[in-house]
N, C-alpha and C. Protein backbone atom coordinates (compact mmCIF):
# COMPACT_ATOMS: atom_id res chain seq x y z
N UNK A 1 59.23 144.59 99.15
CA UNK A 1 60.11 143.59 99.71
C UNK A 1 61.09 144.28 100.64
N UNK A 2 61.33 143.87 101.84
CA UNK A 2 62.15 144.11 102.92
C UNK A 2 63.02 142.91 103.58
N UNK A 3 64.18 142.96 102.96
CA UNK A 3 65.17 142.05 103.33
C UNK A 3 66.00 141.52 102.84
N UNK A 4 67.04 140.49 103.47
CA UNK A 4 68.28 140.17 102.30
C UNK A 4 68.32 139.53 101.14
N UNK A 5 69.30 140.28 100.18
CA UNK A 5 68.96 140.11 98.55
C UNK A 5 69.96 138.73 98.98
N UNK A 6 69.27 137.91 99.48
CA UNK A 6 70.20 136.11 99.71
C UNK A 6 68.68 134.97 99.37
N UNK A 7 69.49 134.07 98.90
CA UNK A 7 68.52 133.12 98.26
C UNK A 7 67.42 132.52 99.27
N UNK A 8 67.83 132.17 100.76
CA UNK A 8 66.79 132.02 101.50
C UNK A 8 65.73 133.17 101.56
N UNK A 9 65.87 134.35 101.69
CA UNK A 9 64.82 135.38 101.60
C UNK A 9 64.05 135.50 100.05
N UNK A 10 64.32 134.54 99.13
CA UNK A 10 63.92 134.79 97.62
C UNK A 10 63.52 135.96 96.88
N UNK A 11 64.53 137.02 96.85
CA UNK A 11 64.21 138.05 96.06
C UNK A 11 63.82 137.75 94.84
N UNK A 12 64.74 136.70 94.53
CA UNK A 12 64.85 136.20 92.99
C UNK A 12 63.32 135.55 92.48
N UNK A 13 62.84 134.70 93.35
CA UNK A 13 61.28 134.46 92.91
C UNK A 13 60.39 135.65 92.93
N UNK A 14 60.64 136.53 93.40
CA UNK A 14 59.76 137.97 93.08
C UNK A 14 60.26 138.29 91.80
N UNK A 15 61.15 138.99 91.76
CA UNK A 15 61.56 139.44 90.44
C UNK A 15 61.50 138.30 89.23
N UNK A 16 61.55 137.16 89.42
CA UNK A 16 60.89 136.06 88.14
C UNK A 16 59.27 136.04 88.19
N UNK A 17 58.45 136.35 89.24
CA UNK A 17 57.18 136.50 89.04
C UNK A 17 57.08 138.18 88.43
N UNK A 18 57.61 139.03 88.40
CA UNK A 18 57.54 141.09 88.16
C UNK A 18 57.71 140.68 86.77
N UNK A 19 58.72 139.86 86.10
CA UNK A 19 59.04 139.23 84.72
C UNK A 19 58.17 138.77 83.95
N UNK A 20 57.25 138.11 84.76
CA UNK A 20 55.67 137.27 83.77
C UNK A 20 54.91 138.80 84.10
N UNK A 21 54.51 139.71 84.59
CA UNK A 21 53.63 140.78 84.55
C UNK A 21 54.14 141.82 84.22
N UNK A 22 55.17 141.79 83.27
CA UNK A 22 55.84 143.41 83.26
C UNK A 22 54.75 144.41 82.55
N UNK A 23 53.83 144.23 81.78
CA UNK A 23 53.28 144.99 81.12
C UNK A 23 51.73 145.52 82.02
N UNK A 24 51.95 145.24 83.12
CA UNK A 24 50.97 145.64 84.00
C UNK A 24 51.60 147.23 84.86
N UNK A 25 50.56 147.91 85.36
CA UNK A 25 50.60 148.89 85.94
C UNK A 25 51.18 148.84 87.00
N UNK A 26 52.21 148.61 87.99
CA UNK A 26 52.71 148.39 89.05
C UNK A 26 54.14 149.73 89.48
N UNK A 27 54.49 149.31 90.61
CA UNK A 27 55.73 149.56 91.19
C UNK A 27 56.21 148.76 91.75
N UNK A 28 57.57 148.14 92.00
CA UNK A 28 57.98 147.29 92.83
C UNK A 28 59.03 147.79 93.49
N UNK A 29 59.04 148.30 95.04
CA UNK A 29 60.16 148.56 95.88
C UNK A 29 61.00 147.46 96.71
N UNK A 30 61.97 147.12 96.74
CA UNK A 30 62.93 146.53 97.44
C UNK A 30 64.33 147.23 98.37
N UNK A 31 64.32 146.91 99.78
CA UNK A 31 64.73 147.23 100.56
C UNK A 31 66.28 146.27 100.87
N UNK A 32 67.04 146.21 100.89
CA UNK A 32 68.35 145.18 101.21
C UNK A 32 69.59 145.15 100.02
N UNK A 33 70.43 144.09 100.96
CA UNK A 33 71.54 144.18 100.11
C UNK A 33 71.94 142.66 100.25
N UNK A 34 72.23 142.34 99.10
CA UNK A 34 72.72 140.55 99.42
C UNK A 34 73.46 140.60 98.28
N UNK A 35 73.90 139.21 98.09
CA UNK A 35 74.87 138.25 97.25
C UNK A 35 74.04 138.63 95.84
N UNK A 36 72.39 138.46 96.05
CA UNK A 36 71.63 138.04 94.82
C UNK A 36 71.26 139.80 94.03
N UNK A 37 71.73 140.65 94.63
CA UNK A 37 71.48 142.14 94.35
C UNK A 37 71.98 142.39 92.29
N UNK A 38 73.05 142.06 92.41
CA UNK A 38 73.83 142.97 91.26
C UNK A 38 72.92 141.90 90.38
N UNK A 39 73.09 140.82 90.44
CA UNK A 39 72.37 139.85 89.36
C UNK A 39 70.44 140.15 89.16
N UNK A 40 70.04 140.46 90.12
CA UNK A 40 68.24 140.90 89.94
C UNK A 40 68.37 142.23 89.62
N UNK A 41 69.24 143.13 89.81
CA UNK A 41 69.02 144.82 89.37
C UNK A 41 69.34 144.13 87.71
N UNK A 42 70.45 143.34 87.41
CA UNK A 42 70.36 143.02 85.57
C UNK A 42 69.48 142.65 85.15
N UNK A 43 68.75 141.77 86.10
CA UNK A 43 67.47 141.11 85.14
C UNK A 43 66.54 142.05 84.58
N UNK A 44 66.45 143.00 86.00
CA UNK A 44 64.95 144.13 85.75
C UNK A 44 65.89 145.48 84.86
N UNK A 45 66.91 145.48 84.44
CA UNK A 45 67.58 146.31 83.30
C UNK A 45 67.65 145.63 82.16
N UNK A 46 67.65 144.53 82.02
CA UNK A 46 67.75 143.62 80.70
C UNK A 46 66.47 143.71 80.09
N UNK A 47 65.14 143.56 81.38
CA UNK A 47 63.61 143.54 80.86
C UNK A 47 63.35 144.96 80.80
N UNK A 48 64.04 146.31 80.33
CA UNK A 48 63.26 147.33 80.49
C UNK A 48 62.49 147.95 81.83
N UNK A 49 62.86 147.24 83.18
CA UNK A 49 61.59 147.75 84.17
C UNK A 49 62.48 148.32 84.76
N UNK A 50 62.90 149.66 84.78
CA UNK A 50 64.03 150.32 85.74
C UNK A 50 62.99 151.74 86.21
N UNK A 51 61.98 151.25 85.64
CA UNK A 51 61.45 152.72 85.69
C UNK A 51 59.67 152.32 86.75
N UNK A 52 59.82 150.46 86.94
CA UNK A 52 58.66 149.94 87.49
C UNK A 52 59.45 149.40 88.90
N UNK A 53 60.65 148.96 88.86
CA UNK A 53 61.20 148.09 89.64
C UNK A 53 62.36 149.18 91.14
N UNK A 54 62.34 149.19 91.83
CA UNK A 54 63.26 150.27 92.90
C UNK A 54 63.83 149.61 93.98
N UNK A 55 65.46 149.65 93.80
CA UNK A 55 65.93 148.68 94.62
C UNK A 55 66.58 149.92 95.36
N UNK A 56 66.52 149.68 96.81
CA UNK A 56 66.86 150.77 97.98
C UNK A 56 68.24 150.20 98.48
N UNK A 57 69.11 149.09 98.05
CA UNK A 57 70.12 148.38 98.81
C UNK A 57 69.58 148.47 100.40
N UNK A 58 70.40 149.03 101.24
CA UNK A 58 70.46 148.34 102.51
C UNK A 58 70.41 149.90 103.25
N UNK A 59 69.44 149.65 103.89
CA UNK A 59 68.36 151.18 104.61
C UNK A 59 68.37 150.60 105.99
N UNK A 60 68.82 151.25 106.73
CA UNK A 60 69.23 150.88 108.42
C UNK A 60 68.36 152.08 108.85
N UNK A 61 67.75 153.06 108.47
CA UNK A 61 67.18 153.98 108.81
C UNK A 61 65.91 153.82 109.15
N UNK A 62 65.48 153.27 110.45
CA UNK A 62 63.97 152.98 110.70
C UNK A 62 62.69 154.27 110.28
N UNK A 63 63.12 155.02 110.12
CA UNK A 63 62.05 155.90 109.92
C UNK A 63 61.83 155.84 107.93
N UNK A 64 62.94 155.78 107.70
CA UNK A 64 62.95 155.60 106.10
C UNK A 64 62.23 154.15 105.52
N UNK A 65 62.27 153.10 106.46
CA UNK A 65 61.78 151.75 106.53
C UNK A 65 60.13 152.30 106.35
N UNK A 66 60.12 152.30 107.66
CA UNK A 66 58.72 153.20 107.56
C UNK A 66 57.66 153.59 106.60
N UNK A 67 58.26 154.65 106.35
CA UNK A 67 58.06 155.73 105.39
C UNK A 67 57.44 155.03 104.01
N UNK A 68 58.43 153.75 103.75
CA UNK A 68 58.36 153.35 102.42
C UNK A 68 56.97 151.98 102.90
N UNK A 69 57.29 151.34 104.07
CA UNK A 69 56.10 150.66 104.03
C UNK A 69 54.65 151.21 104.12
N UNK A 70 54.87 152.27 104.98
CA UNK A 70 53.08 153.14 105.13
C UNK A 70 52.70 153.33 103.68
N UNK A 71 53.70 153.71 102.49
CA UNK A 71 53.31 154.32 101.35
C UNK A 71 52.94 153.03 100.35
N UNK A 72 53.31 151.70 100.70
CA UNK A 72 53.05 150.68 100.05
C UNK A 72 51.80 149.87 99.92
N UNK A 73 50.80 149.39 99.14
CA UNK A 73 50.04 148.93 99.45
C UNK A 73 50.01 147.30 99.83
N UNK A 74 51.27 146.45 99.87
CA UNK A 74 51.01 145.22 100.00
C UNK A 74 52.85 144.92 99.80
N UNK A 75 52.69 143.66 100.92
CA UNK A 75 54.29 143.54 101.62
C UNK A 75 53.84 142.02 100.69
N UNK A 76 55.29 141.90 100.07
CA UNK A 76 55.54 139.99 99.67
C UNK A 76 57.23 139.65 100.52
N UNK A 77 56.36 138.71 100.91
CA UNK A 77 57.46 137.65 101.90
C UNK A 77 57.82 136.54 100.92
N UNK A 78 58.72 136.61 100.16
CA UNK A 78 58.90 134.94 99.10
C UNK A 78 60.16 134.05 100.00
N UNK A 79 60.12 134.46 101.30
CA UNK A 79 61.17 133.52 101.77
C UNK A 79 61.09 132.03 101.32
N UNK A 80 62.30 131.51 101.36
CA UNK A 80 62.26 130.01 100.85
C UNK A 80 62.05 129.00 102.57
N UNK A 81 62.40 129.98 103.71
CA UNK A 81 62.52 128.53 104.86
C UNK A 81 62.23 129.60 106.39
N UNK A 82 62.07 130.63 106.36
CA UNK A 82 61.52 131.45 107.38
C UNK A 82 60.39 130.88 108.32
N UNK A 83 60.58 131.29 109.18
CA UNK A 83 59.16 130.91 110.11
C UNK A 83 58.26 131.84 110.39
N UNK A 84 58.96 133.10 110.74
CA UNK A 84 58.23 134.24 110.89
C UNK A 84 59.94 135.24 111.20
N UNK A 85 59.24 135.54 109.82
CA UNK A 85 60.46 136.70 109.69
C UNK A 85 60.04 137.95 110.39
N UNK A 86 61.15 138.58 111.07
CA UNK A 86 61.21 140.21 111.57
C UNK A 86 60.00 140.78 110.59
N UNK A 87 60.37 140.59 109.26
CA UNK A 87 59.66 141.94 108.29
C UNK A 87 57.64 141.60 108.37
N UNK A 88 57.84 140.38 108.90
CA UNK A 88 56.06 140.02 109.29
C UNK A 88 55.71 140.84 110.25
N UNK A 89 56.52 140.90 111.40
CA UNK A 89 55.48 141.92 112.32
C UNK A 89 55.63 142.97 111.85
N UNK A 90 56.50 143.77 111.47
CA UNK A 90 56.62 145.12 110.85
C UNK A 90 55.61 145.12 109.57
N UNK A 91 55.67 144.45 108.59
CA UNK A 91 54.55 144.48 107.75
C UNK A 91 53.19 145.08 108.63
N UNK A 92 52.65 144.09 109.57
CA UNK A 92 51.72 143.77 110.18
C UNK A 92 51.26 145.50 110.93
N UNK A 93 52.57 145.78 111.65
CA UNK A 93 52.53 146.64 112.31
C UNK A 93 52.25 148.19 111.57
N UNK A 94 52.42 148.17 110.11
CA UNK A 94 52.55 149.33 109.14
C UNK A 94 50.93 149.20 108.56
N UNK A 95 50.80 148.06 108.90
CA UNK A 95 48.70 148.13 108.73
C UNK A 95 48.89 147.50 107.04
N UNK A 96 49.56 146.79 106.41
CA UNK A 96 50.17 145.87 105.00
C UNK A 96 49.53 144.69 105.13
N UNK A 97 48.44 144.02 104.48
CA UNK A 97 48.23 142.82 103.91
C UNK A 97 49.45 142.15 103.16
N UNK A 98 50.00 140.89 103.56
CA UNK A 98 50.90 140.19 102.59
C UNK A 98 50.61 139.07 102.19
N UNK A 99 51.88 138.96 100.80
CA UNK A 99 51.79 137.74 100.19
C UNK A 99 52.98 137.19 100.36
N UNK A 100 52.91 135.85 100.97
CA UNK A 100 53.76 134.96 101.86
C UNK A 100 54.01 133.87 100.96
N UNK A 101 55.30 133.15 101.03
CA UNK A 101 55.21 131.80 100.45
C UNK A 101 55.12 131.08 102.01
N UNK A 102 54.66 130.04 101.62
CA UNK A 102 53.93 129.11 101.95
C UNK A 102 55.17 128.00 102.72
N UNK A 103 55.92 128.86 103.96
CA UNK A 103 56.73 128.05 104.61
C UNK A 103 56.59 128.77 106.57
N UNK A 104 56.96 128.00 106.91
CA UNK A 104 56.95 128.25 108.09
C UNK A 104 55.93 128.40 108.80
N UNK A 105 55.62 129.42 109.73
CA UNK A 105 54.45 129.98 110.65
C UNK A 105 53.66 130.73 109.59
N UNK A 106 54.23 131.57 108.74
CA UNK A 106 53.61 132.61 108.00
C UNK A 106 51.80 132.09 107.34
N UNK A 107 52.08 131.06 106.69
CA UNK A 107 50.76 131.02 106.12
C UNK A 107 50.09 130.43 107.06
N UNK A 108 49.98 130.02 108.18
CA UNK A 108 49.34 130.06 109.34
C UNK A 108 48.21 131.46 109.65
N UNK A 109 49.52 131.88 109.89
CA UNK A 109 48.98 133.54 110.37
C UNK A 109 47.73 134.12 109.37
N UNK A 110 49.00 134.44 108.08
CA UNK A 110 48.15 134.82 106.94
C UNK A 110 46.43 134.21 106.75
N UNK A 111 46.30 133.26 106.71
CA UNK A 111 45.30 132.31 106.41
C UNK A 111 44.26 132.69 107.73
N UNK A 112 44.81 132.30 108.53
CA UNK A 112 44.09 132.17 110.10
C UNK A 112 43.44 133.52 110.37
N UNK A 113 44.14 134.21 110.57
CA UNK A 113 43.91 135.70 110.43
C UNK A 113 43.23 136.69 109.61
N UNK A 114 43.45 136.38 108.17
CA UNK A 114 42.75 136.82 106.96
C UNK A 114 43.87 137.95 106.91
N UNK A 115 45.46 137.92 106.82
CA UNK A 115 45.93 139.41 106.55
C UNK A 115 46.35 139.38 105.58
N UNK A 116 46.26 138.48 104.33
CA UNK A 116 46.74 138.29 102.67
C UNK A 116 46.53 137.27 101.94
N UNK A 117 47.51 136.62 101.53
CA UNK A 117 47.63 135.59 100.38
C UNK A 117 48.80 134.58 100.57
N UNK A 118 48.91 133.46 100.14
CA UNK A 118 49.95 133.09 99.86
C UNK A 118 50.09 131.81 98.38
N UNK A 119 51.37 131.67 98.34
CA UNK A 119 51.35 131.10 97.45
C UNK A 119 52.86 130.36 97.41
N UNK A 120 52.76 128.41 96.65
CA UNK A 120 53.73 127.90 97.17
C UNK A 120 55.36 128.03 97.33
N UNK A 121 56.17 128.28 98.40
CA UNK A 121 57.29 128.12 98.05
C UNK A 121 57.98 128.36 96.72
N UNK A 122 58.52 129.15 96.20
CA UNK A 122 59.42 128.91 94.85
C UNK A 122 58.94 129.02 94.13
N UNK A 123 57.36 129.12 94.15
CA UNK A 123 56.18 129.32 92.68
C UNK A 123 56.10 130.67 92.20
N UNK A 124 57.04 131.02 91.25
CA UNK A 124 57.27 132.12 90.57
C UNK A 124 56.11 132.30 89.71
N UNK A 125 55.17 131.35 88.91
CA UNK A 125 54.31 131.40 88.00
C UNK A 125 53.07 131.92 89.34
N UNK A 126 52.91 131.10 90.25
CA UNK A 126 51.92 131.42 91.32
C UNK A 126 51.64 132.75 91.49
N UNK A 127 52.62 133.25 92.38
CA UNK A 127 53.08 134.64 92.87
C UNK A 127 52.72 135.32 91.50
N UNK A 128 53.35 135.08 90.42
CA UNK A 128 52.40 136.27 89.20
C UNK A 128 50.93 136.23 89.06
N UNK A 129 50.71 135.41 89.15
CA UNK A 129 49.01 135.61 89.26
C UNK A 129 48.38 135.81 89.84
N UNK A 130 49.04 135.63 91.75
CA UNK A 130 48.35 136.49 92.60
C UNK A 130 48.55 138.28 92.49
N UNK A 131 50.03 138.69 91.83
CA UNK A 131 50.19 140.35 91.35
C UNK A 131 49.48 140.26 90.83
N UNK A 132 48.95 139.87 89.46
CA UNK A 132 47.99 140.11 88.66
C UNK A 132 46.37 140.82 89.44
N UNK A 133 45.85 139.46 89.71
CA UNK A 133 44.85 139.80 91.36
C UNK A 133 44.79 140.84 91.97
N UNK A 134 45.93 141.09 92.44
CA UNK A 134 46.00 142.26 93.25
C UNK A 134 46.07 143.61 92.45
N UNK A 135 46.74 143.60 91.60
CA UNK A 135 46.86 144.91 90.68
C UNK A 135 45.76 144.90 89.84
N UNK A 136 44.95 143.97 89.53
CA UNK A 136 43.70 144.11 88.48
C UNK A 136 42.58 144.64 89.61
N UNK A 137 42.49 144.15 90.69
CA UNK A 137 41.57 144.37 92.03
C UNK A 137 41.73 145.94 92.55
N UNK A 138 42.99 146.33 92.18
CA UNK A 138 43.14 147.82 92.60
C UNK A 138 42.92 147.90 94.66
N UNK A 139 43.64 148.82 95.17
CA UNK A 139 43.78 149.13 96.14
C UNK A 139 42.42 149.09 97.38
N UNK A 140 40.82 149.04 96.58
CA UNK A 140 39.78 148.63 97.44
C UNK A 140 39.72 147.48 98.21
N UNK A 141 41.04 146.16 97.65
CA UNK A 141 40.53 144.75 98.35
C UNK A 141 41.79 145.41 99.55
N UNK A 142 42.45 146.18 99.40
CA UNK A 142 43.16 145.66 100.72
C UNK A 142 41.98 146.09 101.77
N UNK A 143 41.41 146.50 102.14
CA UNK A 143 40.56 147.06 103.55
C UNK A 143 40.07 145.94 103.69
N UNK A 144 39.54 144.81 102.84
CA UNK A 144 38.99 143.58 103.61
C UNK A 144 40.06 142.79 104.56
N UNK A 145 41.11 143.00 104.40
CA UNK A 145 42.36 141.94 105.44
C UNK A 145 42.76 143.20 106.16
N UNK A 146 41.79 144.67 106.88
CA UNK A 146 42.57 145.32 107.96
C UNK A 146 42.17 144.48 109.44
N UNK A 147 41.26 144.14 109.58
CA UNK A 147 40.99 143.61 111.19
C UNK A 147 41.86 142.67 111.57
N UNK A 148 42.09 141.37 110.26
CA UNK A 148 42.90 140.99 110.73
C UNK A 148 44.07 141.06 110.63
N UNK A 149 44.60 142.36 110.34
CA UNK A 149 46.04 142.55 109.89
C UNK A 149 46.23 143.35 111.83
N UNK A 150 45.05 144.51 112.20
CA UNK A 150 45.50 144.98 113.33
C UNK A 150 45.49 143.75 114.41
N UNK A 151 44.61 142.61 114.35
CA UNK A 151 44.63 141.42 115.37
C UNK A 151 46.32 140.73 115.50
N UNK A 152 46.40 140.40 114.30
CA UNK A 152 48.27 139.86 114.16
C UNK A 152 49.40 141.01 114.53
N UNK A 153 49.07 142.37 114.36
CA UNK A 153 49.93 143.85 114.85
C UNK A 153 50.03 143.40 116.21
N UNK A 154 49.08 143.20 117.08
CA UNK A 154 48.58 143.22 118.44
C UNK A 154 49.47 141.64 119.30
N UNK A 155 49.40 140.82 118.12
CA UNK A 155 50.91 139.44 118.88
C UNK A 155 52.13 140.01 118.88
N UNK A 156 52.35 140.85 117.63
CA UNK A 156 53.53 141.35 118.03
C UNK A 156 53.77 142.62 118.45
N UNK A 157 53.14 143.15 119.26
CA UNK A 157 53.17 144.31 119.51
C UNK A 157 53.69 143.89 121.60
N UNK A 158 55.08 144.72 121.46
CA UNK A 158 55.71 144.25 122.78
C UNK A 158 55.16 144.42 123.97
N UNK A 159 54.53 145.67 124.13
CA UNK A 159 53.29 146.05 125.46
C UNK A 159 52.83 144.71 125.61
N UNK A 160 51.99 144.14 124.91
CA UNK A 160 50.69 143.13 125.12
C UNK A 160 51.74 142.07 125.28
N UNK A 161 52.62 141.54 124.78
CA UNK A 161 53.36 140.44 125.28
C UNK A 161 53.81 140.51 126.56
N UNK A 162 54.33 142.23 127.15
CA UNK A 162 54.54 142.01 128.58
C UNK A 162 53.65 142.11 129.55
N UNK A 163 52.73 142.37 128.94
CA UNK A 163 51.34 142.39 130.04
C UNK A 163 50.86 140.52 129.74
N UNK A 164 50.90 140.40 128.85
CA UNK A 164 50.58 138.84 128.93
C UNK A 164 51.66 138.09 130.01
N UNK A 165 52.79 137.99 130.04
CA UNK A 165 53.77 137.60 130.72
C UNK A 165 53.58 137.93 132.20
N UNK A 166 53.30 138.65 132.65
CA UNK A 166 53.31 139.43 133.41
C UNK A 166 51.86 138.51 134.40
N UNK A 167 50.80 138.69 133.44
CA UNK A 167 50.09 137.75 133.89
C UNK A 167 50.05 136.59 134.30
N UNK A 168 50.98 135.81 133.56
CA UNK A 168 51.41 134.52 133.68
C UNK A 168 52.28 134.27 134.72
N UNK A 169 52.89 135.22 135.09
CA UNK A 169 54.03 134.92 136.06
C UNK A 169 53.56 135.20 137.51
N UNK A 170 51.92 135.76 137.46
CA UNK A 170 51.22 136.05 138.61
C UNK A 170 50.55 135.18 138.92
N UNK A 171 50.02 134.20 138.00
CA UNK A 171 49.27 132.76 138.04
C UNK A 171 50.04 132.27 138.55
N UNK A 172 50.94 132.13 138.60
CA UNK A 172 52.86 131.47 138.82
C UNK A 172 52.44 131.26 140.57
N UNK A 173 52.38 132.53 140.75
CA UNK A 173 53.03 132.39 141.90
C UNK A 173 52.22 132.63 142.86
């Protein structure tokens, strides 16, 4: 997870879905700092997972961003009202299959594309059973969502937007 520990970005529905699977093999990294921080670091200390769960607060350091997404196998977006959050093309761009709730542009993409999963809005029970999925499936299913994870890299990738533009503005004129 990459982004603010605030209720529109739903940290909190991740960490209530990490809650129904604690006894599974996982890691869970989180990147940000919000309102909802001090209250989800208690939950995952109250449940024992301090040693499954890694909260980074607030990392301005793009290479450290990085670093932690290349090493990840799978980005979750639980925003509650996003359309296409910043952390989608960067996901996208780090070569990350995600799991999206099911608002905005995102499950568009996701779906259309083949670069993950999603699951509804706010569905904390959902989202655990797609971790489950994914962590019982082990790290072989991500290579089926790379083509279309580099096809969605490639919309947001700024070159090709200004060569697209560029084009357009030659039709123009």
């Amino acid at each position: 997870f990459l982004g603010r520990m605030e209720p529109v970005k739903g940290p909190d529905v991740l960490i209530d879905a990490i809650l129904q699977i604690k006894g599974l093999d996982f890691e869970l990294h989180l990147m940000g700092d919000g309102s909802l921080l001090p209250r989800l670091k208690e939950k995952i200390s109250n449940a024992g997972l301090n040693k499954k769960v890694f909260f980074y607060g607030n990392v301005s350091d793009p290479k450290v961003i990085y670093q932690r997404l290349f090493s990840s196998d799978w980005l979750v977006i639980p925003s509650r009202s996003d359309s296409i959050p910043l952390v989608f093309s960067e996901g996208a761009k780090a070569g990350l299959p995600m799991i999206v709730a099911q608002v905005g542009d995102m499950v568009e993409l996701v779906e259309g594309y083949k670069v993950g999963l999603s699951f509804p809005k706010e569905d904390s029970k959902r989202l655990a059973e797609i971790l489950k999925e994914v962590i019982f499936k082990g790290r072989g299913e991500i290579g089926r969502y790379k083509e279309g994870i580099e096809k969605v890299a490639k919309l947001f990738d700024v070159s090709v937007s200004a060569e697209k533009l560029a084009e357009m503005m030659k039709e123009k004129l």
